[in-house]
PDB file of N, CA and C in Angstrom:
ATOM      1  N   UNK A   1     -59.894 -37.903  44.197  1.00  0.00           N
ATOM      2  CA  UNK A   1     -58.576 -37.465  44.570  1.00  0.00           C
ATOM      3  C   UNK A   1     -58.381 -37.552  46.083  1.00  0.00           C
ATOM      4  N   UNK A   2     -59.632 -37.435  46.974  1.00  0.00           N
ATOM      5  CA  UNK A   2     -59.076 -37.143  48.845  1.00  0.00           C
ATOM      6  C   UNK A   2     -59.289 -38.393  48.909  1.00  0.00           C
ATOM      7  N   UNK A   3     -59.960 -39.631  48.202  1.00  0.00           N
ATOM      8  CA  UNK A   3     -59.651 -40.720  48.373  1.00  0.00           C
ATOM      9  C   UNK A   3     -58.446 -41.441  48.333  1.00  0.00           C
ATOM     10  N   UNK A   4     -57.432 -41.477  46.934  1.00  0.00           N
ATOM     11  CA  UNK A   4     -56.210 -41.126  46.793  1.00  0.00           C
ATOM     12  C   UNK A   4     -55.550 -41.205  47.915  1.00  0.00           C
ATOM     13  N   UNK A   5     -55.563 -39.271  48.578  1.00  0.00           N
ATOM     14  CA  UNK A   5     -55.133 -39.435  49.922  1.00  0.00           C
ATOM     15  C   UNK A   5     -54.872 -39.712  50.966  1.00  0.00           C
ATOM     16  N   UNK A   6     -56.586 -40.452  50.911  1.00  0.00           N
ATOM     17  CA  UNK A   6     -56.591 -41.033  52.351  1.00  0.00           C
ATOM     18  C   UNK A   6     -55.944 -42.406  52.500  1.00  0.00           C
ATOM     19  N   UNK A   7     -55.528 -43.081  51.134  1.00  0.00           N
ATOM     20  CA  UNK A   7     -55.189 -44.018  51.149  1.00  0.00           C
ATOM     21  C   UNK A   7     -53.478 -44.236  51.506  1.00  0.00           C
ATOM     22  N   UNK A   8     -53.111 -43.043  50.555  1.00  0.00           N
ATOM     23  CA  UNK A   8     -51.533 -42.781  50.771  1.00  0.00           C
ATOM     24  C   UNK A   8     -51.524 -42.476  52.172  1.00  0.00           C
ATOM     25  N   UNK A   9     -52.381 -41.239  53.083  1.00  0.00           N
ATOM     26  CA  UNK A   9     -51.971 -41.554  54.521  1.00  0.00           C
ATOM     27  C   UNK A   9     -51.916 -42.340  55.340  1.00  0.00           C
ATOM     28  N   UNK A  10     -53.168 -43.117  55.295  1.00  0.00           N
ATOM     29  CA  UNK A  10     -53.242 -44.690  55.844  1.00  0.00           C
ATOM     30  C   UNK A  10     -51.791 -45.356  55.917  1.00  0.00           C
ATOM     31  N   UNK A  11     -51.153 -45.709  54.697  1.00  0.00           N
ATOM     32  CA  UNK A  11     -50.064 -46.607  54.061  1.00  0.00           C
ATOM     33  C   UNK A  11     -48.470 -45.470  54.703  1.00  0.00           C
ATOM     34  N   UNK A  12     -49.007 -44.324  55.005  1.00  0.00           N
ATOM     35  CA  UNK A  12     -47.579 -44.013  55.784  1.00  0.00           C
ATOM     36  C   UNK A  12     -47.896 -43.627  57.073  1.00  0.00           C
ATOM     37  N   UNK A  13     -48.804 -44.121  57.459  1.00  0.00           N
ATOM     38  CA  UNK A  13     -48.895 -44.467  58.960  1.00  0.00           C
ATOM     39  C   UNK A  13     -48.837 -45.504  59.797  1.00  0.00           C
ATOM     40  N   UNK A  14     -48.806 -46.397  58.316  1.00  0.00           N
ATOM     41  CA  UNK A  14     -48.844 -47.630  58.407  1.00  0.00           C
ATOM     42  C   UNK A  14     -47.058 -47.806  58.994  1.00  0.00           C
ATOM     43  N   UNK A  15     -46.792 -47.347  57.356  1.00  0.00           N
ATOM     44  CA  UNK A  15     -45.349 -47.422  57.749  1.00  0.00           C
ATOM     45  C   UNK A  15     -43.978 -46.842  58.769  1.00  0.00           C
ATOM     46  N   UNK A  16     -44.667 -45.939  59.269  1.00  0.00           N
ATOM     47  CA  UNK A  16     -44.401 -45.269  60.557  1.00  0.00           C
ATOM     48  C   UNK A  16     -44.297 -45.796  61.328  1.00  0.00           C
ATOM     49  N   UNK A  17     -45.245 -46.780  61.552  1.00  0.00           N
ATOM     50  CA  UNK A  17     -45.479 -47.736  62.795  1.00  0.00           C
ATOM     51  C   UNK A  17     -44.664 -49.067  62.612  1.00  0.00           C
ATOM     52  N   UNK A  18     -44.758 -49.399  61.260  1.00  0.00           N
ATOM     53  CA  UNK A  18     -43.446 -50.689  61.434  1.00  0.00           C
ATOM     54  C   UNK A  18     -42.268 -49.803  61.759  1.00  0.00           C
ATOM     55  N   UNK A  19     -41.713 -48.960  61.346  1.00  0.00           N
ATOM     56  CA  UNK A  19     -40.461 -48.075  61.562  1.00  0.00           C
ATOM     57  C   UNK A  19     -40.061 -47.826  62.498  1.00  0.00           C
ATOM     58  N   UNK A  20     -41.290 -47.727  63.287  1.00  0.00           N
ATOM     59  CA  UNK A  20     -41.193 -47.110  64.745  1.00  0.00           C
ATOM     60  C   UNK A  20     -40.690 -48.791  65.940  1.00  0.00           C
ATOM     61  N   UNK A  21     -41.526 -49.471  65.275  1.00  0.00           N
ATOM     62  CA  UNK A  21     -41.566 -50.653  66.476  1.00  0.00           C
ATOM     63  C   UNK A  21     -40.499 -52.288  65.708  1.00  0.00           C
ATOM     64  N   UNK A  22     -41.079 -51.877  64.542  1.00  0.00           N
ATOM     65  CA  UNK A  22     -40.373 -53.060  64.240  1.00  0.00           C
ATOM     66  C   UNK A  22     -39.285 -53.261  64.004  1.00  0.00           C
ATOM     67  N   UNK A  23     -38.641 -51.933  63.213  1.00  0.00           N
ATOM     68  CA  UNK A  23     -37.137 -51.839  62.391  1.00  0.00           C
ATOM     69  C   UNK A  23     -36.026 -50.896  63.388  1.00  0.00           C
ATOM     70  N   UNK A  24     -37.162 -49.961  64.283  1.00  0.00           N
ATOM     71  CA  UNK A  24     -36.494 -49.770  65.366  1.00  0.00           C
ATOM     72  C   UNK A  24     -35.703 -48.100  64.408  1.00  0.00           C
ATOM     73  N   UNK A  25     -36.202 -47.825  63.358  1.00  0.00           N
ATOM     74  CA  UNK A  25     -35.876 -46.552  62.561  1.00  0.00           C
ATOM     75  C   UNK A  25     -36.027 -45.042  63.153  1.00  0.00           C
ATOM     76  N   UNK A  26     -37.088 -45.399  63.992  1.00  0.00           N
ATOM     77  CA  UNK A  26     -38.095 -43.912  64.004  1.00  0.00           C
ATOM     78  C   UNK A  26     -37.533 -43.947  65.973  1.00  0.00           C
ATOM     79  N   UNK A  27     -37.874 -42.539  66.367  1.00  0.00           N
ATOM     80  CA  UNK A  27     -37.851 -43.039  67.750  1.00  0.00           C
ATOM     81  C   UNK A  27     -39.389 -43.274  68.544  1.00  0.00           C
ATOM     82  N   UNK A  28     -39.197 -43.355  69.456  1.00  0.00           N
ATOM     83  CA  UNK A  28     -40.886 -43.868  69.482  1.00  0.00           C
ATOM     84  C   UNK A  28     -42.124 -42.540  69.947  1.00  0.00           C
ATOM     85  N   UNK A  29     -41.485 -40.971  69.752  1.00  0.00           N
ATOM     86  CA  UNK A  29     -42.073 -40.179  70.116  1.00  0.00           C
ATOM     87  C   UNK A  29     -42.545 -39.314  68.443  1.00  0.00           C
ATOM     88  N   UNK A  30     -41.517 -39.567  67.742  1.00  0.00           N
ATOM     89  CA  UNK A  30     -41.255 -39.092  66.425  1.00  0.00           C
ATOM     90  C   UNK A  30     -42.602 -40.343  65.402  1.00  0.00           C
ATOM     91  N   UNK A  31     -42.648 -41.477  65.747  1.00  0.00           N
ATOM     92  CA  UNK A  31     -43.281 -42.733  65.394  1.00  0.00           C
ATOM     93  C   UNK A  31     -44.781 -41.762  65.410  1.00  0.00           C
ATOM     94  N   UNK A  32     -45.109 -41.897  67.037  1.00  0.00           N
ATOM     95  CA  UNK A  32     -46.339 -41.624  67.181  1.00  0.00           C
ATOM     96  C   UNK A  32     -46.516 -40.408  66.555  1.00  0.00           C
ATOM     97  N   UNK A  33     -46.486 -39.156  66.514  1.00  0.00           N
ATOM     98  CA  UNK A  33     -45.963 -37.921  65.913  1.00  0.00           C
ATOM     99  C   UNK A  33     -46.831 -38.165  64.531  1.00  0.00           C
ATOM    100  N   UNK A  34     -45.966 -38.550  63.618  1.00  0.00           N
ATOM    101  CA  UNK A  34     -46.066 -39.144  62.062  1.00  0.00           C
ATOM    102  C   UNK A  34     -47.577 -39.728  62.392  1.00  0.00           C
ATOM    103  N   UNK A  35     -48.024 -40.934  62.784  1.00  0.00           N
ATOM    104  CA  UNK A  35     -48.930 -42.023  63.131  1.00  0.00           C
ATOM    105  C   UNK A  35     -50.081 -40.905  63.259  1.00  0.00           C
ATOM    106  N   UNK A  36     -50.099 -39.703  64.141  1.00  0.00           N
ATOM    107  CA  UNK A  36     -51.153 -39.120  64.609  1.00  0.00           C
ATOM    108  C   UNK A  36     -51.389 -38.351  63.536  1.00  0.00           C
ATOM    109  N   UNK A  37     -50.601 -37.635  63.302  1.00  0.00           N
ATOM    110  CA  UNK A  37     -50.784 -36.008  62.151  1.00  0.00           C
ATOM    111  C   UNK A  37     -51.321 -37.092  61.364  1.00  0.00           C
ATOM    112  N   UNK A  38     -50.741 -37.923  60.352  1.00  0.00           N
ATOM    113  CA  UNK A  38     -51.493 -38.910  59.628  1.00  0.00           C
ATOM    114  C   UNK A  38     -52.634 -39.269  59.096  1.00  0.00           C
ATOM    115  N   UNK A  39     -53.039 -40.485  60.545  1.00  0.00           N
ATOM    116  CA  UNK A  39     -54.456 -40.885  60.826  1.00  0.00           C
ATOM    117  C   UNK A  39     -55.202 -39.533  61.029  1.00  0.00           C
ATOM    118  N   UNK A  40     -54.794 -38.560  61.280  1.00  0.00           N
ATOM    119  CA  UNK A  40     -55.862 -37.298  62.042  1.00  0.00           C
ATOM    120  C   UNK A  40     -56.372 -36.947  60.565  1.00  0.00           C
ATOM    121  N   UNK A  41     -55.403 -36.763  59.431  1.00  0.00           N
ATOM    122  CA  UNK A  41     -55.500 -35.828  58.689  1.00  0.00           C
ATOM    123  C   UNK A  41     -56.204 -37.239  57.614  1.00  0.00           C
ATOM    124  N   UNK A  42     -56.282 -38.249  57.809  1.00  0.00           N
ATOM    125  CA  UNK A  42     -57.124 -38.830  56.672  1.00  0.00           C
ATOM    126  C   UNK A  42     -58.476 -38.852  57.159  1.00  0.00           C
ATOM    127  N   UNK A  43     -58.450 -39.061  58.401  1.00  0.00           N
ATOM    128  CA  UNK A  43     -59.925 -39.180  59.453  1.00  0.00           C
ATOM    129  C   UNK A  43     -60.924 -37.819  58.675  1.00  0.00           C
ATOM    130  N   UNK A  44     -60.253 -36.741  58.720  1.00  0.00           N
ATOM    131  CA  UNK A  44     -60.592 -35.491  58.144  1.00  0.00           C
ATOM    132  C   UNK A  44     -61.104 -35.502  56.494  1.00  0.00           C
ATOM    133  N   UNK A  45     -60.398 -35.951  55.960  1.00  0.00           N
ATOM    134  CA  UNK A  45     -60.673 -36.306  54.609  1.00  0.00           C
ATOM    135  C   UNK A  45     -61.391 -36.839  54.435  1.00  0.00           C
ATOM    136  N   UNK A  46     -61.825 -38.205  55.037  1.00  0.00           N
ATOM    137  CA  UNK A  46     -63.003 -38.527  55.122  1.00  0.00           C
ATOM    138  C   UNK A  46     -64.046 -38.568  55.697  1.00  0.00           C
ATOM    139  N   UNK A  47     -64.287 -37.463  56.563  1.00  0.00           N
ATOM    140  CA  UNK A  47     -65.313 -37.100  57.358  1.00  0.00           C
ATOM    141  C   UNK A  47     -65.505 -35.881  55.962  1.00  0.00           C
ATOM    142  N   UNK A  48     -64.585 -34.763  55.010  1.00  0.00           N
ATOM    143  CA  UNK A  48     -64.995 -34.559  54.406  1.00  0.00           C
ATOM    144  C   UNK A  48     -65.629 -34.804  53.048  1.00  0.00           C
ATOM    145  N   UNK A  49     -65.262 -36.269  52.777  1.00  0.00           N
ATOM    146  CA  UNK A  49     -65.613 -36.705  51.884  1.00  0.00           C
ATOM    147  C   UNK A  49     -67.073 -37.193  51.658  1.00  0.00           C
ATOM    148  N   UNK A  50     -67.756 -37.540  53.172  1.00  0.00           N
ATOM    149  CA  UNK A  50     -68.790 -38.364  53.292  1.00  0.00           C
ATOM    150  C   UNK A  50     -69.868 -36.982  53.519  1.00  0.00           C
ATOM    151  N   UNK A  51     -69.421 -35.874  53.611  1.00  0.00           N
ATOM    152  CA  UNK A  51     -70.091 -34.454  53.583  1.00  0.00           C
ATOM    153  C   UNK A  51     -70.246 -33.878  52.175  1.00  0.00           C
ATOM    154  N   UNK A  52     -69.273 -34.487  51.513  1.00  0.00           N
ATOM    155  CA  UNK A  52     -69.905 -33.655  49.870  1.00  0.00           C
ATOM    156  C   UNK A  52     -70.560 -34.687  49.697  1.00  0.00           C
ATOM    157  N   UNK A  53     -70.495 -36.152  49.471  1.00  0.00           N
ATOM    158  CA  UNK A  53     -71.700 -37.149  48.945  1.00  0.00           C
ATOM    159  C   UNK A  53     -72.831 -36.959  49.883  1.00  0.00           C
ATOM    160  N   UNK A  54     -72.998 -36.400  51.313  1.00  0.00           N
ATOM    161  CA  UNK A  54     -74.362 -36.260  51.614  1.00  0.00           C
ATOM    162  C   UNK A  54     -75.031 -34.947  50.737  1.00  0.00           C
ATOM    163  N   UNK A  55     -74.360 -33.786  50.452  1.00  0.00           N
ATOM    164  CA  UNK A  55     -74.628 -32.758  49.702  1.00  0.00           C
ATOM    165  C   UNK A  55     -75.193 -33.024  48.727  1.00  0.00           C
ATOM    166  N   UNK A  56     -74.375 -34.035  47.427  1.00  0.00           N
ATOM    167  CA  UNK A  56     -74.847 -34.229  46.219  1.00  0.00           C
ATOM    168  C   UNK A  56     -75.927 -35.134  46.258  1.00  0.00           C
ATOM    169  N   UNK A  57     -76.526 -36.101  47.404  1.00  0.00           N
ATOM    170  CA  UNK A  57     -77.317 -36.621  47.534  1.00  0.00           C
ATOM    171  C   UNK A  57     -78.530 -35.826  47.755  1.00  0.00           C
ATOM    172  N   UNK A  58     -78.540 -34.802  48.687  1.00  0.00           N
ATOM    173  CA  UNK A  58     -79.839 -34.326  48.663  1.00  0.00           C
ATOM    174  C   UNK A  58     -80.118 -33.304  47.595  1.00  0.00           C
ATOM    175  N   UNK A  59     -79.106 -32.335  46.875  1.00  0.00           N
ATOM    176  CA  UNK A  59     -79.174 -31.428  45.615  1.00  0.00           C
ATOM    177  C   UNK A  59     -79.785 -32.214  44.809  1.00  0.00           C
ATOM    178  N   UNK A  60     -79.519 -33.712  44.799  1.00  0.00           N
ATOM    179  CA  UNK A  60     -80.220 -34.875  43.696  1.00  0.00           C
ATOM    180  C   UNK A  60     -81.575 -34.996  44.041  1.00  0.00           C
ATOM    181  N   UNK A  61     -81.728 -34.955  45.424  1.00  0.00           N
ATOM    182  CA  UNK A  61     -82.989 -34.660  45.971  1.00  0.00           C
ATOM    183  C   UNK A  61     -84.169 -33.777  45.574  1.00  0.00           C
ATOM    184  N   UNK A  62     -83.670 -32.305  45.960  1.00  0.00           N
ATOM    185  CA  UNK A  62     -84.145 -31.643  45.686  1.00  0.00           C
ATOM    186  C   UNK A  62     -84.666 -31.188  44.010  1.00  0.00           C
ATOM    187  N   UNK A  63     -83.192 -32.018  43.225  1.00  0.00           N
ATOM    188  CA  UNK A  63     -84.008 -31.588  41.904  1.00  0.00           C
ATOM    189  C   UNK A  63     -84.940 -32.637  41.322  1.00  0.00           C
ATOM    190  N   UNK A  64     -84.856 -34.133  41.974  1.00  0.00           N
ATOM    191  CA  UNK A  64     -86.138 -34.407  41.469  1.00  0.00           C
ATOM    192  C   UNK A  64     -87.019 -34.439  42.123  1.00  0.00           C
ATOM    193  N   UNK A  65     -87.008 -34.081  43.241  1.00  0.00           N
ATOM    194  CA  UNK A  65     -88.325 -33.051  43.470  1.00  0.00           C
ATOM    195  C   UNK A  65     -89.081 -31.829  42.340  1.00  0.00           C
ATOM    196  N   UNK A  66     -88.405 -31.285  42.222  1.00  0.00           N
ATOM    197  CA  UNK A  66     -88.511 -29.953  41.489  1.00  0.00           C
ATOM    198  C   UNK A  66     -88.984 -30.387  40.241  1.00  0.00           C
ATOM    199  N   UNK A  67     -88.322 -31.458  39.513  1.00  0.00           N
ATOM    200  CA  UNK A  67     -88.316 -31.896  38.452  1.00  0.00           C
ATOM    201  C   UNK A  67     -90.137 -32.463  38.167  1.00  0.00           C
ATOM    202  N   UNK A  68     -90.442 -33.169  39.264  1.00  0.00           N
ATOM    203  CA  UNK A  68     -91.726 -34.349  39.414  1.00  0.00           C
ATOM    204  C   UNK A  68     -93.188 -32.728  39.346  1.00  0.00           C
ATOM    205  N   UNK A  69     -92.436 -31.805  40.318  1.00  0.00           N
ATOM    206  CA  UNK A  69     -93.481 -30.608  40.780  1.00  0.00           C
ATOM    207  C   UNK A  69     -93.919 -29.828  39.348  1.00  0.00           C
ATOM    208  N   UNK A  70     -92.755 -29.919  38.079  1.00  0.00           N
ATOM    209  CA  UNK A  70     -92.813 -28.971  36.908  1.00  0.00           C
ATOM    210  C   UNK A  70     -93.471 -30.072  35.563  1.00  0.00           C
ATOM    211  N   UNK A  71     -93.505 -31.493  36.471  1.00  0.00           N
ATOM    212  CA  UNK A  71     -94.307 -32.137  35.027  1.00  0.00           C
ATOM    213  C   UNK A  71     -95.818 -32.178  35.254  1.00  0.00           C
TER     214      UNK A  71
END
């Protein structure tokens, strides 16, 4: 699912930025604005995302450890 997210934020930061520069929609303080909260908030998502797969990696760890110690 924060994958999901990060993808939908990407794609409207994306589009922020054509809006902003290309179509001439956005103004260019409002552009960056959108662009930052954005990118900030997927950057986040996946800095938390790559923190639960280090988690479940070592819990995997630890139980076959545990697992190898009880045969």
């Amino acid at each position: 699912m924060k994958k999901t997210g990060i993808i939908f934020l990407f794609f409207i930061s994306l589009m922020a930025a054509l809006m902003t520069w290309q179509m001439n929609i956005l103004s260019n303080f409002g552009g960056i604005c959108i662009i930052g909260f954005c990118f900030g908030a997927a950057m986040l998502m996946w800095l938390d995302v790559l923190d639960v797969n280090e988690a479940i990696q070592r819990s995997v760890k630890k139980d076959d450890k545990r697992t190898k110690a009880e045969h």
